[in-house]
N, C-alpha and C. Protein backbone atom coordinates (compact mmCIF):
# COMPACT_ATOMS: atom_id res chain seq x y z
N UNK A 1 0.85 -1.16 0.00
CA UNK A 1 0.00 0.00 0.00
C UNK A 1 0.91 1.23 0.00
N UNK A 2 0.42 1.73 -0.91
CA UNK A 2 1.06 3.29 -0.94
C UNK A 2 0.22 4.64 -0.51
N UNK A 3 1.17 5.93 -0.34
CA UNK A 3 0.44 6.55 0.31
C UNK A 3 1.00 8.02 -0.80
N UNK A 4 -0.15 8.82 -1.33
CA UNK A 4 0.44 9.84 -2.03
C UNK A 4 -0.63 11.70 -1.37
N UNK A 5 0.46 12.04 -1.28
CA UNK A 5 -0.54 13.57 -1.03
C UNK A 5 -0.85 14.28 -2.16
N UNK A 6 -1.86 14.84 -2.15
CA UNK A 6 -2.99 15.30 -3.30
C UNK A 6 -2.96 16.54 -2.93
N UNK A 7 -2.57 17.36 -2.31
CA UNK A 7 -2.97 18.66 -1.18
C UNK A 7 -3.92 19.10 -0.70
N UNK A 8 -4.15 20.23 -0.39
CA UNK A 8 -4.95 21.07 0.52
C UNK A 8 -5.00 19.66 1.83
N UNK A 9 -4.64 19.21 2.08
CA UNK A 9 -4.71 18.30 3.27
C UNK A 9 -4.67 16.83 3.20
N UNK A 10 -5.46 16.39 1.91
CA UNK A 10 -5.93 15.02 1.27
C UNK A 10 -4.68 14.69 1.00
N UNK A 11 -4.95 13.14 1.89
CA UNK A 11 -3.91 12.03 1.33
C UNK A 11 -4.84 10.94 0.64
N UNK A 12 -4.00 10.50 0.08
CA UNK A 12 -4.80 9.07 -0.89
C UNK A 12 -3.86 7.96 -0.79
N UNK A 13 -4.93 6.76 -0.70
CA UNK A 13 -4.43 5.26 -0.52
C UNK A 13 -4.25 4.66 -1.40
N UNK A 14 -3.38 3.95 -2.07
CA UNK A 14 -3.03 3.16 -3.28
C UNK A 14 -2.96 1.47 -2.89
N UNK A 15 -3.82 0.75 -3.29
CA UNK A 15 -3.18 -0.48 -2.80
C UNK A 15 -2.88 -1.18 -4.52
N UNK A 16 -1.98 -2.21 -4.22
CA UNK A 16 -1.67 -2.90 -5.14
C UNK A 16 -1.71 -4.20 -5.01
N UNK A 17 -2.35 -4.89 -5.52
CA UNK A 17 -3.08 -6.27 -5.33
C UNK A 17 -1.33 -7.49 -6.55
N UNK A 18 -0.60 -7.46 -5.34
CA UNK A 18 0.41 -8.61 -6.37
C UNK A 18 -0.05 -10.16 -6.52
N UNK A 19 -0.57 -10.34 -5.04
CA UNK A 19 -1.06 -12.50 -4.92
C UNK A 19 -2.24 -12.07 -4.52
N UNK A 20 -2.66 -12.86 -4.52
CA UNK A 20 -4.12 -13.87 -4.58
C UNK A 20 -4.16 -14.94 -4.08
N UNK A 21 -5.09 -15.25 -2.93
CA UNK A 21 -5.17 -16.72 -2.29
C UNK A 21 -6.78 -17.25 -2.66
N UNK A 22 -7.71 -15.93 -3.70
CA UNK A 22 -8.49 -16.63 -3.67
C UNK A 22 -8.88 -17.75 -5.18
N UNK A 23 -10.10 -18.68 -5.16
CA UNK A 23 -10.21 -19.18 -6.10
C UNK A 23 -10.85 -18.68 -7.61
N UNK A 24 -10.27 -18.79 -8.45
CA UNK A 24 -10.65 -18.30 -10.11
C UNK A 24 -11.73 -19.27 -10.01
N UNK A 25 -13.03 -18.69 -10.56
CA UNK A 25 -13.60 -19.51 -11.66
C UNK A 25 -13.27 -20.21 -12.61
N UNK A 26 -13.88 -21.61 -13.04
CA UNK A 26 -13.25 -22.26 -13.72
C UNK A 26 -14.41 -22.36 -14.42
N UNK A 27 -13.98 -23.63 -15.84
CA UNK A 27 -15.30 -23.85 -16.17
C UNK A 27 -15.92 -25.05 -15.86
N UNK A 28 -17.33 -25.15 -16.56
CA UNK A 28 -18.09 -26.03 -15.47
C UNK A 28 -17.78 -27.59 -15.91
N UNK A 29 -17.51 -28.40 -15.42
CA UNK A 29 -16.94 -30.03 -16.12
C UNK A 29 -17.78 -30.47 -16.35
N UNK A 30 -18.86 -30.65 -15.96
CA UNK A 30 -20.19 -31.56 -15.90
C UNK A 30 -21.88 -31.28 -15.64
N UNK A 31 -22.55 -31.51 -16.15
CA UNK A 31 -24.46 -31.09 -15.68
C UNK A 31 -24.98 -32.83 -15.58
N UNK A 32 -25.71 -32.11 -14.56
CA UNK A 32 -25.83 -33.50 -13.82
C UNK A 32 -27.29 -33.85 -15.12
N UNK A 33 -27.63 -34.63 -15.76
CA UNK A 33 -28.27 -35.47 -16.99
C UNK A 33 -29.28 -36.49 -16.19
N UNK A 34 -30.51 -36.80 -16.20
CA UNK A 34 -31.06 -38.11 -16.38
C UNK A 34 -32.14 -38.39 -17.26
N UNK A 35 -31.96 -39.57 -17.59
CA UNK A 35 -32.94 -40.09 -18.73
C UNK A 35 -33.82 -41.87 -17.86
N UNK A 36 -34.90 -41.60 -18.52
CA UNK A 36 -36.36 -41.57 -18.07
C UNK A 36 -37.19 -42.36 -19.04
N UNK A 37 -37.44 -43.64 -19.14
CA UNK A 37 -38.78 -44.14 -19.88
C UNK A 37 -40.04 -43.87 -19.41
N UNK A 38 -40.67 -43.02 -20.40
CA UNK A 38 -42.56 -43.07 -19.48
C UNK A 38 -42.89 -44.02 -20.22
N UNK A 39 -42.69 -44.25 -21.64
CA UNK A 39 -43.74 -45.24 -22.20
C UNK A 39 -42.73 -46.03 -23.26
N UNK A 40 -43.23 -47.64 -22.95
CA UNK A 40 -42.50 -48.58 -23.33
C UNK A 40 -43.17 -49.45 -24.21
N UNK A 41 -43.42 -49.18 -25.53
CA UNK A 41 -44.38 -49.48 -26.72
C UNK A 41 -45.72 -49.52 -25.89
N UNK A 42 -46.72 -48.94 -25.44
CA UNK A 42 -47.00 -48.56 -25.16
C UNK A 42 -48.37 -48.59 -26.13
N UNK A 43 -49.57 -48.96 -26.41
CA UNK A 43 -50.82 -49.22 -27.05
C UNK A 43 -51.47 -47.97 -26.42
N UNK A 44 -51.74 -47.06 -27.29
CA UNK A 44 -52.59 -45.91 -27.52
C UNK A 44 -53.92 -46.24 -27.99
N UNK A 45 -54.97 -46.35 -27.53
CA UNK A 45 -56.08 -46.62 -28.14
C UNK A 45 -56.77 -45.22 -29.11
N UNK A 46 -57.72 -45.61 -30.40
CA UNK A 46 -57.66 -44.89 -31.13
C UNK A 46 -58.36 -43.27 -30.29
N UNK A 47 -57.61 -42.20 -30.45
CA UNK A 47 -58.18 -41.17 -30.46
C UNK A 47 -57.90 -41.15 -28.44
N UNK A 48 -57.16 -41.80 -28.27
CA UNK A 48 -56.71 -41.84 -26.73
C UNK A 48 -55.94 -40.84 -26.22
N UNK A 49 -55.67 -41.06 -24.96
CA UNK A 49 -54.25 -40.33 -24.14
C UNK A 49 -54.05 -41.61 -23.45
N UNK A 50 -52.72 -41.36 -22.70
CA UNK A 50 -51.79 -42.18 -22.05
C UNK A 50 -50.76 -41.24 -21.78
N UNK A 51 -51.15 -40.95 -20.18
CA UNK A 51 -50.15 -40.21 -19.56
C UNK A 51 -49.09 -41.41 -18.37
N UNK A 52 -47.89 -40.76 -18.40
CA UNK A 52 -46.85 -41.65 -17.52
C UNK A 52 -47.45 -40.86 -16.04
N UNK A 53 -46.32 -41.71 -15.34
CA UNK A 53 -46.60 -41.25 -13.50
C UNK A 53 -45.77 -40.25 -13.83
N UNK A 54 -46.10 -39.62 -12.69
CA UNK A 54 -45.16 -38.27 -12.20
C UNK A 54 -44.00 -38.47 -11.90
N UNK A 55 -42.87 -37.95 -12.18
CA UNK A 55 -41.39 -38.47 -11.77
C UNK A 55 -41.13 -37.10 -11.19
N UNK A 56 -40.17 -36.99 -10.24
CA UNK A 56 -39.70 -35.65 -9.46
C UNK A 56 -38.64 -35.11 -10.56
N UNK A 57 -38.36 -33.78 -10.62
CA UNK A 57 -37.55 -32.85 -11.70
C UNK A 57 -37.14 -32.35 -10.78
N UNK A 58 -37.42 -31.98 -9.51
CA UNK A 58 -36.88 -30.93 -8.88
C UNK A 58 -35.35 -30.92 -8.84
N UNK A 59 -34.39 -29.93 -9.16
CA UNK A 59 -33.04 -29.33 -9.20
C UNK A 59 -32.38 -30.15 -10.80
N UNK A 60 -33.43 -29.99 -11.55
CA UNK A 60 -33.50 -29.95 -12.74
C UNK A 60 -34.23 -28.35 -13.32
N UNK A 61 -33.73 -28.37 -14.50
CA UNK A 61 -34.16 -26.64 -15.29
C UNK A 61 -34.74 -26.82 -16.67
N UNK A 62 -34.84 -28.29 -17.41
CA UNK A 62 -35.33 -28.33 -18.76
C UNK A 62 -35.63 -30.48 -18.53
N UNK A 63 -36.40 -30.23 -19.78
CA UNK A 63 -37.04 -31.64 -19.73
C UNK A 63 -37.44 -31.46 -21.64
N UNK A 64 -36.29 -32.28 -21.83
CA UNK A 64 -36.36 -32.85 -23.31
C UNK A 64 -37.03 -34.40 -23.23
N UNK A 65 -38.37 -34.30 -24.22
CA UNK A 65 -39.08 -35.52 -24.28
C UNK A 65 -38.71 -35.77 -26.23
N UNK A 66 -38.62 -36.94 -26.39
CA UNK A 66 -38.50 -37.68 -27.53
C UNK A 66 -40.03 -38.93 -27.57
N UNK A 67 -40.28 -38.82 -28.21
CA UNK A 67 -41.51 -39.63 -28.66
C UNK A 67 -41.76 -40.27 -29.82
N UNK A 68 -41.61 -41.54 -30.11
CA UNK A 68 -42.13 -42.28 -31.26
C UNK A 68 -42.83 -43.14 -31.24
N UNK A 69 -43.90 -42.85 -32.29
CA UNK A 69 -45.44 -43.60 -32.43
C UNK A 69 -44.82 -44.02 -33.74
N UNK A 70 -46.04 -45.21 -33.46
CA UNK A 70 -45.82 -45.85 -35.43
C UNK A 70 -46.93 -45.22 -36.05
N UNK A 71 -47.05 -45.27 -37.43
CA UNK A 71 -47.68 -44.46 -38.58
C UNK A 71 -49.12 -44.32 -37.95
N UNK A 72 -49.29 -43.17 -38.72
CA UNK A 72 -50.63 -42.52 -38.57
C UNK A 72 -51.16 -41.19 -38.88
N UNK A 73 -51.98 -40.54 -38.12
CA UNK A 73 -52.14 -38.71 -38.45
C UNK A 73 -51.69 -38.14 -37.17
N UNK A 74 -50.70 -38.43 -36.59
CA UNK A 74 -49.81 -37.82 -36.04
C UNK A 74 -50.17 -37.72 -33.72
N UNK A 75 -49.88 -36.76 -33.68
CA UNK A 75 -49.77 -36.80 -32.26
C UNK A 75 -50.27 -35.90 -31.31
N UNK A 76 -49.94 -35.81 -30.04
CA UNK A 76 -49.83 -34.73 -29.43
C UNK A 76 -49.41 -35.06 -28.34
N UNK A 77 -48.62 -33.53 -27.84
CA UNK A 77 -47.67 -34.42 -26.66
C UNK A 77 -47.70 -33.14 -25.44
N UNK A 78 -48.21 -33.32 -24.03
CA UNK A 78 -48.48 -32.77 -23.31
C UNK A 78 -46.97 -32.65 -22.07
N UNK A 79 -46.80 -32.11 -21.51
CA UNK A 79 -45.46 -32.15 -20.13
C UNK A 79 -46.83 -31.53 -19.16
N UNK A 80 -47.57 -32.48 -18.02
CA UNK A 80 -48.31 -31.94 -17.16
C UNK A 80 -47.51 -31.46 -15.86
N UNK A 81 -47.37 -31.03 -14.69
CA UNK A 81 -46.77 -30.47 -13.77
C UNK A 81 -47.58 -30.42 -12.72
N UNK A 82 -46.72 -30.68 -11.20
CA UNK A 82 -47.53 -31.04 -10.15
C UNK A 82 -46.70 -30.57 -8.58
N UNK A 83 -47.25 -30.63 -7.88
CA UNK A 83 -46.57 -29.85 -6.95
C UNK A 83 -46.42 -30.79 -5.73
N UNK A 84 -47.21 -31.75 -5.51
CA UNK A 84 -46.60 -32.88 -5.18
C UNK A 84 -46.58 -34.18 -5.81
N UNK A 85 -46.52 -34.23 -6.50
CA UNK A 85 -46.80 -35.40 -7.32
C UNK A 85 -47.99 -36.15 -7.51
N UNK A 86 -49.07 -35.84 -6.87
CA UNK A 86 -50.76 -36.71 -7.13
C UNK A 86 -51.70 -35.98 -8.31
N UNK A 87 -51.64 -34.32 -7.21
CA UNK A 87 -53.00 -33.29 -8.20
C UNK A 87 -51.84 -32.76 -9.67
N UNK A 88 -52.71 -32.68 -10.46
CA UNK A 88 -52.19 -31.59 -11.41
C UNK A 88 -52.06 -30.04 -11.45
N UNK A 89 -51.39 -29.56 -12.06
CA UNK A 89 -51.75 -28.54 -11.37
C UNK A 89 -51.77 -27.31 -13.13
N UNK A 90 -50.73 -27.63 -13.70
CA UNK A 90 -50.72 -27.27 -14.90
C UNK A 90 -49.98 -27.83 -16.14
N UNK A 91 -50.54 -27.38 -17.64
CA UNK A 91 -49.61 -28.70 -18.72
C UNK A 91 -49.33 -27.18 -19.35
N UNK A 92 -47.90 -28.01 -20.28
CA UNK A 92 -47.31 -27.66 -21.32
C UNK A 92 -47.83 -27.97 -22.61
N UNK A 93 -47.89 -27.57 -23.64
CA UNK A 93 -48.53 -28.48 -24.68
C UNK A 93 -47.22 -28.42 -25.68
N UNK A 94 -46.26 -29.73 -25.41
CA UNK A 94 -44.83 -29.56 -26.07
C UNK A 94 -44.86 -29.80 -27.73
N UNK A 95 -45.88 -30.46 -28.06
CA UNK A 95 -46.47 -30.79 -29.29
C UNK A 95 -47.83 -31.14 -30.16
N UNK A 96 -48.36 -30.56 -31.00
CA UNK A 96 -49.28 -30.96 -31.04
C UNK A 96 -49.05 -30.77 -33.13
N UNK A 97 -49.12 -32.63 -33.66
CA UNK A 97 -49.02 -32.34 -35.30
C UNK A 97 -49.18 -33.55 -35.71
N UNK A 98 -48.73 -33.54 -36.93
CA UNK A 98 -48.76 -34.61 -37.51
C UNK A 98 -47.60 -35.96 -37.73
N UNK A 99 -46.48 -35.50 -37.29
CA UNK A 99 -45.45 -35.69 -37.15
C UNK A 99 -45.86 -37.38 -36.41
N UNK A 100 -44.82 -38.60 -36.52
CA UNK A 100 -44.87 -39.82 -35.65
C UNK A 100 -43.28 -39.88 -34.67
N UNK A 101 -42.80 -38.88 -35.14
CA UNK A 101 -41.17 -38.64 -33.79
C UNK A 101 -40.98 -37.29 -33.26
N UNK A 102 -41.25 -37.54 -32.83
CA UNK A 102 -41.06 -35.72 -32.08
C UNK A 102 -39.71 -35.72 -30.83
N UNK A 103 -38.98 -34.53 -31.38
CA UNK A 103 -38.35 -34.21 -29.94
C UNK A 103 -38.42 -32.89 -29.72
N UNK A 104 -38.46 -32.03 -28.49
CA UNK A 104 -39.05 -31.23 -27.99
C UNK A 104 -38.27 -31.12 -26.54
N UNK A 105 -38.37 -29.64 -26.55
CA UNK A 105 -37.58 -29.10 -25.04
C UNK A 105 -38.41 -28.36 -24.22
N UNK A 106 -39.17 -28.69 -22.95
CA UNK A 106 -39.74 -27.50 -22.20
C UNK A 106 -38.81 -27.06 -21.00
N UNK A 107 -39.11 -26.04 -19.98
CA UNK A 107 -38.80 -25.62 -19.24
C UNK A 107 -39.73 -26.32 -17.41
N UNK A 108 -38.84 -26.95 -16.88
CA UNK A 108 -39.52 -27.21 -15.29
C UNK A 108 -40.31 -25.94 -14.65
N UNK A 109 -41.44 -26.43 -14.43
CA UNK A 109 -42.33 -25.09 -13.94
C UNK A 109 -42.95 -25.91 -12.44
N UNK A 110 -42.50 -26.97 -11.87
CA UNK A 110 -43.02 -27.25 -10.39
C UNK A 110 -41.99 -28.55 -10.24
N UNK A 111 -41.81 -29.26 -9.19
CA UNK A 111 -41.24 -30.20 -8.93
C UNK A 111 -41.76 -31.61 -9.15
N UNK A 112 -42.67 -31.47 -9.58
CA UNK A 112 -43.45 -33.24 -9.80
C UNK A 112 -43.63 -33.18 -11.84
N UNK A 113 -43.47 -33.93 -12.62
CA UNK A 113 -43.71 -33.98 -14.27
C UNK A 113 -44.18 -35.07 -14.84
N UNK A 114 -45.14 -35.36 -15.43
CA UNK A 114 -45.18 -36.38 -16.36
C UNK A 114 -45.49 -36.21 -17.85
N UNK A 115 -45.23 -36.58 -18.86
CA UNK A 115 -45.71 -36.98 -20.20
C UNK A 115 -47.16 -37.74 -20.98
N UNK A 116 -47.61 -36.71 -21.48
CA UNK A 116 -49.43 -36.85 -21.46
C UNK A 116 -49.17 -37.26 -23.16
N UNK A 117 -49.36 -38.48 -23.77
CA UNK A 117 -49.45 -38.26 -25.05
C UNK A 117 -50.77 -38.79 -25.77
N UNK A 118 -51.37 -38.43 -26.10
CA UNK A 118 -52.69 -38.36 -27.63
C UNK A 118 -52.23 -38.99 -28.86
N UNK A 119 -53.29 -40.01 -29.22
CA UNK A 119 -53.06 -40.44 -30.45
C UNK A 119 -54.01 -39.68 -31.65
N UNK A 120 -53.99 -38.67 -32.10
CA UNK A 120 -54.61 -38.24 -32.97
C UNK A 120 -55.36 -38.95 -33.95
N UNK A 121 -55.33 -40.23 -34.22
CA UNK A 121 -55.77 -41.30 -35.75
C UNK A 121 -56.84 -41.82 -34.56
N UNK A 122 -58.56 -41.37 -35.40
CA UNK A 122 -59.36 -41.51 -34.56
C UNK A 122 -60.10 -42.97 -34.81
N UNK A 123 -58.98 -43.62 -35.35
CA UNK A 123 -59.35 -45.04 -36.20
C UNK A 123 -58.85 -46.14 -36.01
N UNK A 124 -57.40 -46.23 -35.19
CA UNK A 124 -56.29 -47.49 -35.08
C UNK A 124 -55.70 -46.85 -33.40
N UNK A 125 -55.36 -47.69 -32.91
CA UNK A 125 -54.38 -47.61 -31.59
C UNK A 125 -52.96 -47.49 -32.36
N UNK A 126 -52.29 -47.37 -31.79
CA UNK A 126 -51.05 -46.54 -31.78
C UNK A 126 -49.87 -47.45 -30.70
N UNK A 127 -48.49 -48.04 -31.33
CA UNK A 127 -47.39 -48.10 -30.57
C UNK A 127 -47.02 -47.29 -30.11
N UNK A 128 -46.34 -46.77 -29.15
CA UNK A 128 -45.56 -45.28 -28.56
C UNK A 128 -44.66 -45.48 -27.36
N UNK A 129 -43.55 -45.50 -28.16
CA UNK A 129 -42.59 -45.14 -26.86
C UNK A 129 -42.32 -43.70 -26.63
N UNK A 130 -41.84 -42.83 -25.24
CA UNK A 130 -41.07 -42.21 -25.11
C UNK A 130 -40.13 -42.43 -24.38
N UNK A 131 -39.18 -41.36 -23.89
CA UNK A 131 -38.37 -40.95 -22.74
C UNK A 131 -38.25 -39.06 -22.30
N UNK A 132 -38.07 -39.21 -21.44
CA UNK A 132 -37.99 -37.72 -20.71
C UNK A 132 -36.03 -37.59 -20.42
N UNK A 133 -36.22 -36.85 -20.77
CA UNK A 133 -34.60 -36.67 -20.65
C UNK A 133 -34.01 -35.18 -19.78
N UNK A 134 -33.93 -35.60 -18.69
CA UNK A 134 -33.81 -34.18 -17.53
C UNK A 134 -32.39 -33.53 -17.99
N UNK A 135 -32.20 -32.43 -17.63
CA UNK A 135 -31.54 -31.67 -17.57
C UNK A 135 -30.84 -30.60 -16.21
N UNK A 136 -30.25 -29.94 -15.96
CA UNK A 136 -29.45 -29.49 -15.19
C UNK A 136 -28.33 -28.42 -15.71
């Protein structure tokens, strides 16, 4: 530390920072990932839903769902949300087309989640797997 006079009375403090004991930021090595079957071929009856159980997300920040149905007029794919895991409380609507594979990214909005999917073909049941794929 240095010390310099400025006048009329004023002195001023100079410090000079040479070491450091504290820690740098680094970057981040790893996000903690889990992946999740809700539905395991899975028979959609025509013009149905078939939602999975609620799985906990909490200290998770995104929820990528992948979904494949076999042929048809396509889908729709819900992320419902729950606050303890029984009541509902509110959905996402992550997809809704014609499409038979969808992947799709929402955002965690409570600590309880499941995967609501619709078979759009108001004529044939439907194979359908997904997975939920957490994030961090």
């Amino acid at each position: 530390m240095t010390t310099k006079y400025l006048g009329d009375g004023i002195w001023a403090r100079r410090t000079n920072l040479d070491a450091s004991d504290i820690m740098m930021p680094v970057d981040v090595q790893n996000h903690h990932q889990e992946l999740i079957q809700t539905h395991n071929a899975v028979s959609i009856g025509a013009n149905g839903t078939s939602p999975s159980s609620y799985t906990e997300v909490r200290g998770f920040d995104k929820i990528g769902v992948n979904v494949s149905m076999s042929s048809g007029t396509g889908m729709a794919v819900y992320v419902d949300f729950s606050y303890d895991g029984v009541n509902y409380i509110s959905t996402i609507i992550a997809y809704d087309g014609t499409a038979n594979n969808v992947a799709v990214e929402v955002p965690v909005t409570a600590p309880f989640a499941r995967v609501n999917i619709k078979n759009k073909d108001t004529t044939n049941a439907k194979t359908t797997t997904c997975y939920m794929y957490l994030k961090a």
